[in-house]
C-alpha atoms as a PDB file:
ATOM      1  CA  UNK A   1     -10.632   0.275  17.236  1.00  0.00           C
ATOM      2  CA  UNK A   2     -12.380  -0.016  20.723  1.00  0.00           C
ATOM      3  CA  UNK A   3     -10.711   3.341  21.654  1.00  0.00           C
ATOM      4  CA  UNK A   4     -12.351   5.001  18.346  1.00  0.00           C
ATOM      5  CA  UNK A   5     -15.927   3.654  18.948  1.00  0.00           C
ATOM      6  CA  UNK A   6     -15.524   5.452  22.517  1.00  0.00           C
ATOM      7  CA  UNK A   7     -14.884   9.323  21.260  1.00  0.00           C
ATOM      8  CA  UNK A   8     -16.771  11.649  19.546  1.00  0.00           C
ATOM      9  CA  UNK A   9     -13.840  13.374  17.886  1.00  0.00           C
ATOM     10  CA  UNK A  10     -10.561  12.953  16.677  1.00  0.00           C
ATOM     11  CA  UNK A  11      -7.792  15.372  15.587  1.00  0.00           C
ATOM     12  CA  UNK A  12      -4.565  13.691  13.587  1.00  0.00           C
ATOM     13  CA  UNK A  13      -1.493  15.508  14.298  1.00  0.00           C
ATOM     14  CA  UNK A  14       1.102  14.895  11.342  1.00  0.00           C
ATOM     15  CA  UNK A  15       3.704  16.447   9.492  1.00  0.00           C
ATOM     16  CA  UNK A  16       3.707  17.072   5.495  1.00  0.00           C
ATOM     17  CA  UNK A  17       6.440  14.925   3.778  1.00  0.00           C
ATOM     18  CA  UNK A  18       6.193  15.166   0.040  1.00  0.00           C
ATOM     19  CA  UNK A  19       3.273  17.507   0.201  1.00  0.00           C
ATOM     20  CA  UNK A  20       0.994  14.822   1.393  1.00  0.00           C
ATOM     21  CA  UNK A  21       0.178  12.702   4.448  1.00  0.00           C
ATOM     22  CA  UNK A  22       2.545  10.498   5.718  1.00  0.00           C
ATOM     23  CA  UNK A  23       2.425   6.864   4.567  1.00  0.00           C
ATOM     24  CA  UNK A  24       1.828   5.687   8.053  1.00  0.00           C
ATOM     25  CA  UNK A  25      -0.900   7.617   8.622  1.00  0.00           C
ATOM     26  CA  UNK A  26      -2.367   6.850   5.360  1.00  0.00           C
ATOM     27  CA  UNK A  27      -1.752   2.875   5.993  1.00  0.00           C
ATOM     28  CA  UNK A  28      -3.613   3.743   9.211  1.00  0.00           C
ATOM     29  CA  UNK A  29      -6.879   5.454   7.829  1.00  0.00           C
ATOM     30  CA  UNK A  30      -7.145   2.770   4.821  1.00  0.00           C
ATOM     31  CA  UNK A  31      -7.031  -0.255   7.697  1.00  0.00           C
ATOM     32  CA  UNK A  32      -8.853   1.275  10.715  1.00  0.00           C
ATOM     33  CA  UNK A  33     -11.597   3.093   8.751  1.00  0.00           C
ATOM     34  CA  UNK A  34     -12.829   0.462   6.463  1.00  0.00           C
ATOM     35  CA  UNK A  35     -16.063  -0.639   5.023  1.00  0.00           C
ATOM     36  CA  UNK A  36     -18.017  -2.974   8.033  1.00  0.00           C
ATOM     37  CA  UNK A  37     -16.106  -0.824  10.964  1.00  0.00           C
ATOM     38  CA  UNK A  38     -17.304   2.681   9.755  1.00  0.00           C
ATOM     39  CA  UNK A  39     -19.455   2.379   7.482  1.00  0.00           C
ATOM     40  CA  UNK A  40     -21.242   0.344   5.821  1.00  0.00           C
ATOM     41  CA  UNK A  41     -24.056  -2.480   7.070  1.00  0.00           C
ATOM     42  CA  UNK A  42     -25.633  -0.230   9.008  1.00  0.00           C
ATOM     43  CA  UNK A  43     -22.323   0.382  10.714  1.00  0.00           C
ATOM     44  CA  UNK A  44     -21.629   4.103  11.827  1.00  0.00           C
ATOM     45  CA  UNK A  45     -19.381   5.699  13.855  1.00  0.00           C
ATOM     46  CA  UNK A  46     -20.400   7.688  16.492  1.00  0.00           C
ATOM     47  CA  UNK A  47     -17.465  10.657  15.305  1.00  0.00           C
ATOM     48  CA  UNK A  48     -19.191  14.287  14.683  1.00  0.00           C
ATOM     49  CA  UNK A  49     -16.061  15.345  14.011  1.00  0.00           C
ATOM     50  CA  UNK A  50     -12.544  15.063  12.260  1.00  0.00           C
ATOM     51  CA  UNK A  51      -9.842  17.401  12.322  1.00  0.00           C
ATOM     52  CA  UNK A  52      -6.412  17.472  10.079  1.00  0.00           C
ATOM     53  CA  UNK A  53      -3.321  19.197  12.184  1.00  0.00           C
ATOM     54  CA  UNK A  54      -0.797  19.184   9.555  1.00  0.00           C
ATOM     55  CA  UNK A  55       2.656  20.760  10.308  1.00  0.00           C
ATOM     56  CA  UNK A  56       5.099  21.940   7.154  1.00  0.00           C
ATOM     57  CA  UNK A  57       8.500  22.746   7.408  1.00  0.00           C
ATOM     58  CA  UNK A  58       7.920  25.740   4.456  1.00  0.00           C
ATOM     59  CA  UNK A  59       5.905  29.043   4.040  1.00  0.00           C
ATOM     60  CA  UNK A  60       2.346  29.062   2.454  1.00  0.00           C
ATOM     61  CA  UNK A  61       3.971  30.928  -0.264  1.00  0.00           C
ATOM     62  CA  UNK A  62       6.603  28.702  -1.062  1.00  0.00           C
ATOM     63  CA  UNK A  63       3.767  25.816  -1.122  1.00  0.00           C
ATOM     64  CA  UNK A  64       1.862  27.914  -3.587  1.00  0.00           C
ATOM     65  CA  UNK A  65       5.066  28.764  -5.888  1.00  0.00           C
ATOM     66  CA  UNK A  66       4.435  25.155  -7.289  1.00  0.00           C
ATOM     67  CA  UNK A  67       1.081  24.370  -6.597  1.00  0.00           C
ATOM     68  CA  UNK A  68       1.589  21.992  -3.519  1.00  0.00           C
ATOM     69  CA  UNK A  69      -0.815  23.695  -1.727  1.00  0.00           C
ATOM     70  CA  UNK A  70      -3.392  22.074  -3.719  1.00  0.00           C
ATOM     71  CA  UNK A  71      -2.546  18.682  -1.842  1.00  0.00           C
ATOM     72  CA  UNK A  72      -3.224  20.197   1.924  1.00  0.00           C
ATOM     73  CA  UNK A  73      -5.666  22.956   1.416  1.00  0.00           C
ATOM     74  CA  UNK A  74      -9.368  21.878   2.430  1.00  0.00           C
END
């Protein structure tokens, strides 16, 4: 958590399993960016910005044949 009050940005790098994030990674986001950390309090990260890597093992189109694309696209 010290490591995240020092940056300005951060970029998560993860692969799609199940159309979604990975559990770890979701685990990770619900305990590091919590209420009285990030927000909240008057507590505010200094982050301007976030960016989402993800990498899939299919086409766009074969995403979009059942919808999954829903779950990843901004």
């Amino acid at each position: 958590m010290g490591r995240i009050k020092k940056v300005n940005t951060i970029i998560f790098v993860f692969s799609i399993y199940w159309h979604s994030l990975l559990a770890m990674l979701k685990g990770y986001i619900d305990r590091v960016f919590n209420y009285d950390f990030s927000y909240g309090n008057g507590n505010k990260l200094p982050i301007n910005k976030i960016r989402w890597v993800p990498i899939a093992g299919n086409t766009r189109k074969k995403y979009k044949k059942r919808g999954y694309d829903l779950n990843i696209e901004p």
